[in-house]
PDB file of N, CA and C in Angstrom:
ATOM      1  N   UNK A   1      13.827  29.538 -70.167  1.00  0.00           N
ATOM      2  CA  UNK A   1      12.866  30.212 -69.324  1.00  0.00           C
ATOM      3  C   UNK A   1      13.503  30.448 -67.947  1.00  0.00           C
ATOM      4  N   UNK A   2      13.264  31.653 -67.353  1.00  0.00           N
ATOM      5  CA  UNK A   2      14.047  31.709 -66.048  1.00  0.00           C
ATOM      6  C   UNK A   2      13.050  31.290 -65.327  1.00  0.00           C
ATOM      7  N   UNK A   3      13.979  31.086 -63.821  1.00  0.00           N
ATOM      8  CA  UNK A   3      12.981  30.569 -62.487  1.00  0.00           C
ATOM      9  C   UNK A   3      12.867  31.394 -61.961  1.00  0.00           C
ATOM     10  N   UNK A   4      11.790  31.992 -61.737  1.00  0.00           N
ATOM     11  CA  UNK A   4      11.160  33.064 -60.613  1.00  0.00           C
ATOM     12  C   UNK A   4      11.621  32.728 -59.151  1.00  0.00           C
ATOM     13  N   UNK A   5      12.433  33.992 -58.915  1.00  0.00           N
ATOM     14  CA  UNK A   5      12.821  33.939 -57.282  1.00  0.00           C
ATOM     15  C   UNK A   5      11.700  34.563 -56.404  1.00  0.00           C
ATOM     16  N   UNK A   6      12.431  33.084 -55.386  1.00  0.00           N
ATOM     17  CA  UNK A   6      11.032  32.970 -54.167  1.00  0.00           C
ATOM     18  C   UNK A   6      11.893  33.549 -53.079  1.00  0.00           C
ATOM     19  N   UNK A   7      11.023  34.610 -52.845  1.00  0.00           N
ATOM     20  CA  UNK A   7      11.572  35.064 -51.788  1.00  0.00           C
ATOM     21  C   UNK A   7      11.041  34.674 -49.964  1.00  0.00           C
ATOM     22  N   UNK A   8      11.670  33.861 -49.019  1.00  0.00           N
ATOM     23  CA  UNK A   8      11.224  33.471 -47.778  1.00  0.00           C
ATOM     24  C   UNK A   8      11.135  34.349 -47.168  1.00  0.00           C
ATOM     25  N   UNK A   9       9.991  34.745 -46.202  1.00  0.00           N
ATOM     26  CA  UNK A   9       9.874  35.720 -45.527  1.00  0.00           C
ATOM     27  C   UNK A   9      10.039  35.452 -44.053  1.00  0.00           C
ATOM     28  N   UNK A  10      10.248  35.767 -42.983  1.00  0.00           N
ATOM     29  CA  UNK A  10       9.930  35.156 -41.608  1.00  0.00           C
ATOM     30  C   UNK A  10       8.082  34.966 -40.987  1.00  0.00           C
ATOM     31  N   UNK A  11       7.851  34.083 -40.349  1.00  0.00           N
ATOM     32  CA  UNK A  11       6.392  33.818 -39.961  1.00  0.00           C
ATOM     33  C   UNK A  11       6.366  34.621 -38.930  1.00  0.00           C
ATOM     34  N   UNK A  12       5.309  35.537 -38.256  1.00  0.00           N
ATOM     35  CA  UNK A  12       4.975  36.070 -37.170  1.00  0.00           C
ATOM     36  C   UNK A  12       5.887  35.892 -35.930  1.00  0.00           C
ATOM     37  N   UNK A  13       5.477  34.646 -35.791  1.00  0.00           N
ATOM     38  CA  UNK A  13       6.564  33.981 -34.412  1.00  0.00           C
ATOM     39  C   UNK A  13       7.755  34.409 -34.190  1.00  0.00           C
ATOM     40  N   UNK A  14       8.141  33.662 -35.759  1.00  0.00           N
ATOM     41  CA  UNK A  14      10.080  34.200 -35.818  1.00  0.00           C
ATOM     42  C   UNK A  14      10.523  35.619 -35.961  1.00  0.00           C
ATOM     43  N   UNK A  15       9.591  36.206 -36.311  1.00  0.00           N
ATOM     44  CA  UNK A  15      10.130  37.875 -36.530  1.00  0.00           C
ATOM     45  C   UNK A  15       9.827  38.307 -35.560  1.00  0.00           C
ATOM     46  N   UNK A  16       8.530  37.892 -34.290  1.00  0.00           N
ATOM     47  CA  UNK A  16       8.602  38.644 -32.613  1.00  0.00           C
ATOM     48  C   UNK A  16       9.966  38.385 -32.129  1.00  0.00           C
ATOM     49  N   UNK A  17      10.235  37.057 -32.277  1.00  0.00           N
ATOM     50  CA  UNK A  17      11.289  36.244 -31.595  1.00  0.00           C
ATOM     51  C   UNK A  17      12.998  37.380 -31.859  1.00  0.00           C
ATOM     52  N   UNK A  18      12.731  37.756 -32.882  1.00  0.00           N
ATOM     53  CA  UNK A  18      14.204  38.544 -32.988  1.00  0.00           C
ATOM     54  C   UNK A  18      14.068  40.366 -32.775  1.00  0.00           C
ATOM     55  N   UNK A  19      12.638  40.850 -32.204  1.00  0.00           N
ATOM     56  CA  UNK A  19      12.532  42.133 -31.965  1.00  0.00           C
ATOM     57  C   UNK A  19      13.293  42.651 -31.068  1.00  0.00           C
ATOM     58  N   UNK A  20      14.350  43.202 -31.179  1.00  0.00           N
ATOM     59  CA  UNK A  20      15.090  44.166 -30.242  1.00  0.00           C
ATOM     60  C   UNK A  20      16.068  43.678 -30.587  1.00  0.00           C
ATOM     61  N   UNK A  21      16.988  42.615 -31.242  1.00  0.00           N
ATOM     62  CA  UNK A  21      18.214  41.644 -31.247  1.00  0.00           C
ATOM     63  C   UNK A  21      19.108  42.703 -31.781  1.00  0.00           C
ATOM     64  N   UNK A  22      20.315  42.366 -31.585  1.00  0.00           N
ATOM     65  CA  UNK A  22      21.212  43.223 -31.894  1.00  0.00           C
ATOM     66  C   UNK A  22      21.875  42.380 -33.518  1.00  0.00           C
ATOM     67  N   UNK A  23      22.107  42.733 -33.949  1.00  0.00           N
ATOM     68  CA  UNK A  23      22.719  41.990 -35.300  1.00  0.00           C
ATOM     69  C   UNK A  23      23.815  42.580 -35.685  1.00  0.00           C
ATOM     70  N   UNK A  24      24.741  42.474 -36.745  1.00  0.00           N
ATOM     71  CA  UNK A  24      26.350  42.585 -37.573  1.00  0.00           C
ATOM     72  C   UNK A  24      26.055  42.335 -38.838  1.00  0.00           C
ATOM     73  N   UNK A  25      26.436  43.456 -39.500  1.00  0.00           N
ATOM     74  CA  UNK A  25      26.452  42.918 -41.158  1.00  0.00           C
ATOM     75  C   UNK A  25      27.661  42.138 -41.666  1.00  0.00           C
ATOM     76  N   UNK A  26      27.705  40.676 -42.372  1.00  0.00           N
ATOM     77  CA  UNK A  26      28.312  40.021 -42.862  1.00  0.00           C
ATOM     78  C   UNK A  26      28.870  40.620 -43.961  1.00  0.00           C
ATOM     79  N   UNK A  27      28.184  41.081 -44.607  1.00  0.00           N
ATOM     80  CA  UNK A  27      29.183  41.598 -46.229  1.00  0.00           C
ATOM     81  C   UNK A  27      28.276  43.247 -46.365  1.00  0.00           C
ATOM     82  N   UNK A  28      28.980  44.144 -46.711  1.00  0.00           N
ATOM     83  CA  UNK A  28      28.059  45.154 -46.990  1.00  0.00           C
ATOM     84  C   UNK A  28      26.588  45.155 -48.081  1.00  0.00           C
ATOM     85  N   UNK A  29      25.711  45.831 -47.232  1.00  0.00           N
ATOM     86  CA  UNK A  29      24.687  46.268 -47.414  1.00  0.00           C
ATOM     87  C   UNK A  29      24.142  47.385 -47.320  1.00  0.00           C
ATOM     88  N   UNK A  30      23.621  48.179 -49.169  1.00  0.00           N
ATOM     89  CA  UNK A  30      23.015  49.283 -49.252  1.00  0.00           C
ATOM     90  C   UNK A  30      23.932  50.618 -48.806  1.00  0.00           C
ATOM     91  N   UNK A  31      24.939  50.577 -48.831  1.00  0.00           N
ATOM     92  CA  UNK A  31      25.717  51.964 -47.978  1.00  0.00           C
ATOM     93  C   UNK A  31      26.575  51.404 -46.951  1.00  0.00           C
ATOM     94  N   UNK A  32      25.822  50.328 -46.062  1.00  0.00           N
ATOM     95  CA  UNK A  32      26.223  49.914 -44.798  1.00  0.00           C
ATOM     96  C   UNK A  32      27.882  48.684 -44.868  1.00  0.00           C
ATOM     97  N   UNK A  33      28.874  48.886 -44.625  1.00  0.00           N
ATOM     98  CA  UNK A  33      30.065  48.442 -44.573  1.00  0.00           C
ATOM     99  C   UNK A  33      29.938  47.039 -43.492  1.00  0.00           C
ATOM    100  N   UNK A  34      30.425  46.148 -44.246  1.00  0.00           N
ATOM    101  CA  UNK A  34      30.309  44.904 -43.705  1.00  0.00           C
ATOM    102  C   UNK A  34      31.534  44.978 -42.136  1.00  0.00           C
ATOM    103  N   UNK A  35      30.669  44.681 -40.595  1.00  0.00           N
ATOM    104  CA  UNK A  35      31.121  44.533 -39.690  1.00  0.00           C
ATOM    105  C   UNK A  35      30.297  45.977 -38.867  1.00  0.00           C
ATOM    106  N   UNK A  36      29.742  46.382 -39.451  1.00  0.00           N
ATOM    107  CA  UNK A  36      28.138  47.248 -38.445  1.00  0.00           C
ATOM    108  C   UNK A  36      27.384  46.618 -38.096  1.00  0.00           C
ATOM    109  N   UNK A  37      26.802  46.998 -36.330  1.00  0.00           N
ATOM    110  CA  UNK A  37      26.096  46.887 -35.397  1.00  0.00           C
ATOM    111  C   UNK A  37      24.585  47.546 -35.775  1.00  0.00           C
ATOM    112  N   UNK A  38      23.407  46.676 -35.697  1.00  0.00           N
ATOM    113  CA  UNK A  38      22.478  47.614 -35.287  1.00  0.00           C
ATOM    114  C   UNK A  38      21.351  46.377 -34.568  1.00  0.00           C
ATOM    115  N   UNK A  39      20.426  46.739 -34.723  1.00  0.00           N
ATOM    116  CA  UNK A  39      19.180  46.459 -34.004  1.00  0.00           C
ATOM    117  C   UNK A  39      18.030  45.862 -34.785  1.00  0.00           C
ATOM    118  N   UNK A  40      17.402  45.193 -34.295  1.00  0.00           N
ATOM    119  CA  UNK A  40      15.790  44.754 -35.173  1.00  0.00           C
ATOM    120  C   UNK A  40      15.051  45.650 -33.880  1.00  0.00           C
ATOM    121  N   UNK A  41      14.575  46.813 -35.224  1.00  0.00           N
ATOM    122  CA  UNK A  41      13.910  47.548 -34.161  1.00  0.00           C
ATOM    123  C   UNK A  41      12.028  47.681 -34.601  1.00  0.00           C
ATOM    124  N   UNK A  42      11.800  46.835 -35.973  1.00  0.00           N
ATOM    125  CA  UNK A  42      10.367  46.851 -36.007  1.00  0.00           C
ATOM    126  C   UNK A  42      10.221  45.508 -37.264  1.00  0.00           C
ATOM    127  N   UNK A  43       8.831  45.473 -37.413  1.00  0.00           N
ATOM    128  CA  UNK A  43       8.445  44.080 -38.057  1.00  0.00           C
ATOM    129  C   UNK A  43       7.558  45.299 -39.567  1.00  0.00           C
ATOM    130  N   UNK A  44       7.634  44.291 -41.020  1.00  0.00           N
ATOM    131  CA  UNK A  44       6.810  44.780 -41.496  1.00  0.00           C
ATOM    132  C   UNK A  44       5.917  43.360 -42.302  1.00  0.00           C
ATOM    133  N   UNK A  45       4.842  43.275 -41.787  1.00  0.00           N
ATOM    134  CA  UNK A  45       4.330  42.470 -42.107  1.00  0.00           C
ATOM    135  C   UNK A  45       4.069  42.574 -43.873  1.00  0.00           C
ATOM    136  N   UNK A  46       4.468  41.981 -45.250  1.00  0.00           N
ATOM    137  CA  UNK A  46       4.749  42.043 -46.678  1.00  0.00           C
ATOM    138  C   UNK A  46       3.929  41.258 -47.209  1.00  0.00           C
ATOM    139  N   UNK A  47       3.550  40.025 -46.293  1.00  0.00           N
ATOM    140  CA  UNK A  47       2.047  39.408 -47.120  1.00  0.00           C
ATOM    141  C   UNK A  47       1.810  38.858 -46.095  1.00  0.00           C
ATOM    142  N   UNK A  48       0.677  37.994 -46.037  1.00  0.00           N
ATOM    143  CA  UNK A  48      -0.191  37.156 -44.994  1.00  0.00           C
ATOM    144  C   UNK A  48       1.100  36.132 -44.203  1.00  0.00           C
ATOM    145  N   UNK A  49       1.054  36.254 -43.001  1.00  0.00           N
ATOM    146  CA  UNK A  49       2.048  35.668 -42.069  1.00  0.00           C
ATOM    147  C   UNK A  49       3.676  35.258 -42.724  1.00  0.00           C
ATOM    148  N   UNK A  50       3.626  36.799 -43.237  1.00  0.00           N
ATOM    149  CA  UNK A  50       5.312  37.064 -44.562  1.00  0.00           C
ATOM    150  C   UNK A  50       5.750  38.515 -43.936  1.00  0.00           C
ATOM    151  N   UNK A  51       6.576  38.191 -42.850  1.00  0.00           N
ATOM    152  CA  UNK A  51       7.187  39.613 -42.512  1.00  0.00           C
ATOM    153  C   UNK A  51       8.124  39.421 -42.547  1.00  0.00           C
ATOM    154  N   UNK A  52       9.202  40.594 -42.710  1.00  0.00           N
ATOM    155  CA  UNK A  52      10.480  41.158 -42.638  1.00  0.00           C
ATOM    156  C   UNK A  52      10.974  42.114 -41.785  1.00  0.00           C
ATOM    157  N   UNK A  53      12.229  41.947 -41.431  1.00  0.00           N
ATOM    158  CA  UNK A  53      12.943  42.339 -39.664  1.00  0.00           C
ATOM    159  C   UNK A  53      13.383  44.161 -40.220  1.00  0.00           C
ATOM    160  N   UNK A  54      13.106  45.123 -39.897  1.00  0.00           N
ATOM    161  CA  UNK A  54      13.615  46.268 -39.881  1.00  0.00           C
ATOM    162  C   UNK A  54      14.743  46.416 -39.060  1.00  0.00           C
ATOM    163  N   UNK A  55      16.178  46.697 -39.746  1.00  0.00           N
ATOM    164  CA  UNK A  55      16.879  46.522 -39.276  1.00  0.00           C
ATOM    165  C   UNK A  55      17.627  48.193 -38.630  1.00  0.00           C
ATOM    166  N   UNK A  56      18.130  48.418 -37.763  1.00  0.00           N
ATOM    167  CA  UNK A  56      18.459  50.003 -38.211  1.00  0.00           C
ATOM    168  C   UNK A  56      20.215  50.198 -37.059  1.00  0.00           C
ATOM    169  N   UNK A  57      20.708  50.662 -37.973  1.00  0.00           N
ATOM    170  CA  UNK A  57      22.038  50.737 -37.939  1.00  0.00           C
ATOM    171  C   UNK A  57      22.655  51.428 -37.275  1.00  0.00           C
ATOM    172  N   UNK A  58      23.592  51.420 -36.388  1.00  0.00           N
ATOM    173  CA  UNK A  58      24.510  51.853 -35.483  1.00  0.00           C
ATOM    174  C   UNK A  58      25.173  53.214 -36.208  1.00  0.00           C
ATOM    175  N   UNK A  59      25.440  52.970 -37.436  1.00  0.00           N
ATOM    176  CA  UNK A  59      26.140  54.032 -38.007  1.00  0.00           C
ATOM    177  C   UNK A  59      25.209  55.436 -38.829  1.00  0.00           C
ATOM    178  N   UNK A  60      25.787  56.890 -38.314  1.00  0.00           N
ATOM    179  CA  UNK A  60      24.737  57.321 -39.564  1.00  0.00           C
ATOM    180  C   UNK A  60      25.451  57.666 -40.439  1.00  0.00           C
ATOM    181  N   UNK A  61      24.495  58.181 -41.598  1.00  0.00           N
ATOM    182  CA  UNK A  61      25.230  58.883 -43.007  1.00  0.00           C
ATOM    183  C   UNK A  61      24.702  59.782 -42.941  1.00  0.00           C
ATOM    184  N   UNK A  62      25.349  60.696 -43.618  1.00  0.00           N
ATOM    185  CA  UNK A  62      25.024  62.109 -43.491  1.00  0.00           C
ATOM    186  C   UNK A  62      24.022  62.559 -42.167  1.00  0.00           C
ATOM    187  N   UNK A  63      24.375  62.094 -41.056  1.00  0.00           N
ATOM    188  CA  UNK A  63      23.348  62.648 -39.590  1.00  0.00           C
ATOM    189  C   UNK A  63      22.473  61.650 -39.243  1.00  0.00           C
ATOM    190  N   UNK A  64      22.007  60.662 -40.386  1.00  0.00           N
ATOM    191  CA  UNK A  64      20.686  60.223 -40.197  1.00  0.00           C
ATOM    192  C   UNK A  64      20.959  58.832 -40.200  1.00  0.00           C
ATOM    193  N   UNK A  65      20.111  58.536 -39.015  1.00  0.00           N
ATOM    194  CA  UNK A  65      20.166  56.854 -38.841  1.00  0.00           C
ATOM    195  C   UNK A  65      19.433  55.895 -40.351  1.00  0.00           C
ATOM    196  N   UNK A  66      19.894  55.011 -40.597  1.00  0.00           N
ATOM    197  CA  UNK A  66      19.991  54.160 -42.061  1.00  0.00           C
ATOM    198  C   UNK A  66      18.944  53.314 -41.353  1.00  0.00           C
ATOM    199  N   UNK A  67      17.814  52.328 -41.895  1.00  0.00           N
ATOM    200  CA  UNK A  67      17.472  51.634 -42.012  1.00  0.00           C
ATOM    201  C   UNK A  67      17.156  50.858 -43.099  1.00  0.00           C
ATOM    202  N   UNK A  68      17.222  49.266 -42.985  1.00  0.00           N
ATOM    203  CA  UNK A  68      17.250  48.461 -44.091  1.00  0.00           C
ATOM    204  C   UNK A  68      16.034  46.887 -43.465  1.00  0.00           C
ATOM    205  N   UNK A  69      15.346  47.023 -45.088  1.00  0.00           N
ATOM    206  CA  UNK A  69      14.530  45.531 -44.389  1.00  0.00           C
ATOM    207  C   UNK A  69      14.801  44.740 -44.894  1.00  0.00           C
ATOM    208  N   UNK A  70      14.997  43.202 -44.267  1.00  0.00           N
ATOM    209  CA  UNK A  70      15.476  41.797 -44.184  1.00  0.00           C
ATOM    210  C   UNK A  70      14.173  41.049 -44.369  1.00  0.00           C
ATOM    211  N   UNK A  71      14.211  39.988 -45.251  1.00  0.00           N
ATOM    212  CA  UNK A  71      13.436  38.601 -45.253  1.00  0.00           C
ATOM    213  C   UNK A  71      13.993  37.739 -44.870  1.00  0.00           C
ATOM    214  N   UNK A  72      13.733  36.871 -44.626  1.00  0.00           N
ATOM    215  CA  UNK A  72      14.517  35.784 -44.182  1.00  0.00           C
ATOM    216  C   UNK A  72      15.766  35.078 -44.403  1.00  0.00           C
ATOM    217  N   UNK A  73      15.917  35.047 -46.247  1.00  0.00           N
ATOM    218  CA  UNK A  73      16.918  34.523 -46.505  1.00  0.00           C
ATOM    219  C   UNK A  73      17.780  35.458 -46.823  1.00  0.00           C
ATOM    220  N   UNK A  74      17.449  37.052 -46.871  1.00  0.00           N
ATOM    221  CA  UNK A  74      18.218  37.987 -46.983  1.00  0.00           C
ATOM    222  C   UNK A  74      19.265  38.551 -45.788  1.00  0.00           C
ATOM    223  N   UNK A  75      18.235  37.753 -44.450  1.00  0.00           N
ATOM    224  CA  UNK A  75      19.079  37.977 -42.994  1.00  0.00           C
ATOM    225  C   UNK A  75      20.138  36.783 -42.893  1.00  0.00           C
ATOM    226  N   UNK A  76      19.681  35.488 -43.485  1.00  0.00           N
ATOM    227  CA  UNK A  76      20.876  34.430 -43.446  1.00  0.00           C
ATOM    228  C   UNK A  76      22.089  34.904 -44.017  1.00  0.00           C
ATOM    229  N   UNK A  77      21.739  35.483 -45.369  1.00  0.00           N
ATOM    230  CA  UNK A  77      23.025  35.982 -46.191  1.00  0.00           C
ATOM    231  C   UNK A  77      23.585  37.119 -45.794  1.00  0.00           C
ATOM    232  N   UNK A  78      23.317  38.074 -45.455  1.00  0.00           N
ATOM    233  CA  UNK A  78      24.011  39.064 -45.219  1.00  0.00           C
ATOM    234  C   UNK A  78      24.141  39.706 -43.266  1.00  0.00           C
ATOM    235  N   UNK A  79      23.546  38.915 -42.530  1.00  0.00           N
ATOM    236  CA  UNK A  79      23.347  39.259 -40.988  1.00  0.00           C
ATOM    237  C   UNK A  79      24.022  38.298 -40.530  1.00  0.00           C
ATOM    238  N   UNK A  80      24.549  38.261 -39.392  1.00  0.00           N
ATOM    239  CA  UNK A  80      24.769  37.206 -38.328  1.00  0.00           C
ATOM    240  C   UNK A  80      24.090  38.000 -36.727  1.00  0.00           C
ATOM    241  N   UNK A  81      23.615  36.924 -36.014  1.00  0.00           N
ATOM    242  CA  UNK A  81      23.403  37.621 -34.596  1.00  0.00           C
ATOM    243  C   UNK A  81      24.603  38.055 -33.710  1.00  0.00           C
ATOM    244  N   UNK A  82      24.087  39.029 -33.423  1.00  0.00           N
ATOM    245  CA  UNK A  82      25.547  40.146 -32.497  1.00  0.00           C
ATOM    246  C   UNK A  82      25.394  39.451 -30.704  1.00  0.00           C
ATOM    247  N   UNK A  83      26.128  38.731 -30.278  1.00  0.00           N
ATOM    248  CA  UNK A  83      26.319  38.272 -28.708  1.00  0.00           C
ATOM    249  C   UNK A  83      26.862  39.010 -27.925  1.00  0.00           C
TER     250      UNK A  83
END
């Protein structure tokens, strides 16, 4: 029988706490080449105090700015914070 993956989301608090942050992708993501710059530029709240960081990317493709959304353990694995 498989184990159903749990996915962690960030709580309210922690996802205000990183609005505007600049971030770096660790390994590529979705299109995006690991060692791109972008921004947490909005929150999407996914269930009751379960949001995820909208992330949106320094680089475009074809003209257009990329955005990608993060849960929590999806920002551990593949984000680091940009200083």
């Amino acid at each position: 029988m498989a184990v159903p993956i749990v996915t962690i989301r960030f709580s309210k608090q922690e996802a205000e706490s990183r609005l505007g942050s600049a971030v770096r992708s660790k390994i590529a993501v979705d299109g995006i080449p690991a060692g791109v710059t972008g921004h947490v530029v909005q929150l999407d709240e996914i269930e009751r105090n379960g949001f995820e960081l909208i992330v949106e990317w320094s680089l475009l493709i074809q003209g257009k700015r990329q955005h990608n959304w993060f849960s929590k353990d999806d920002f551990e694995r593949c984000l680091m914070d940009e200083i």
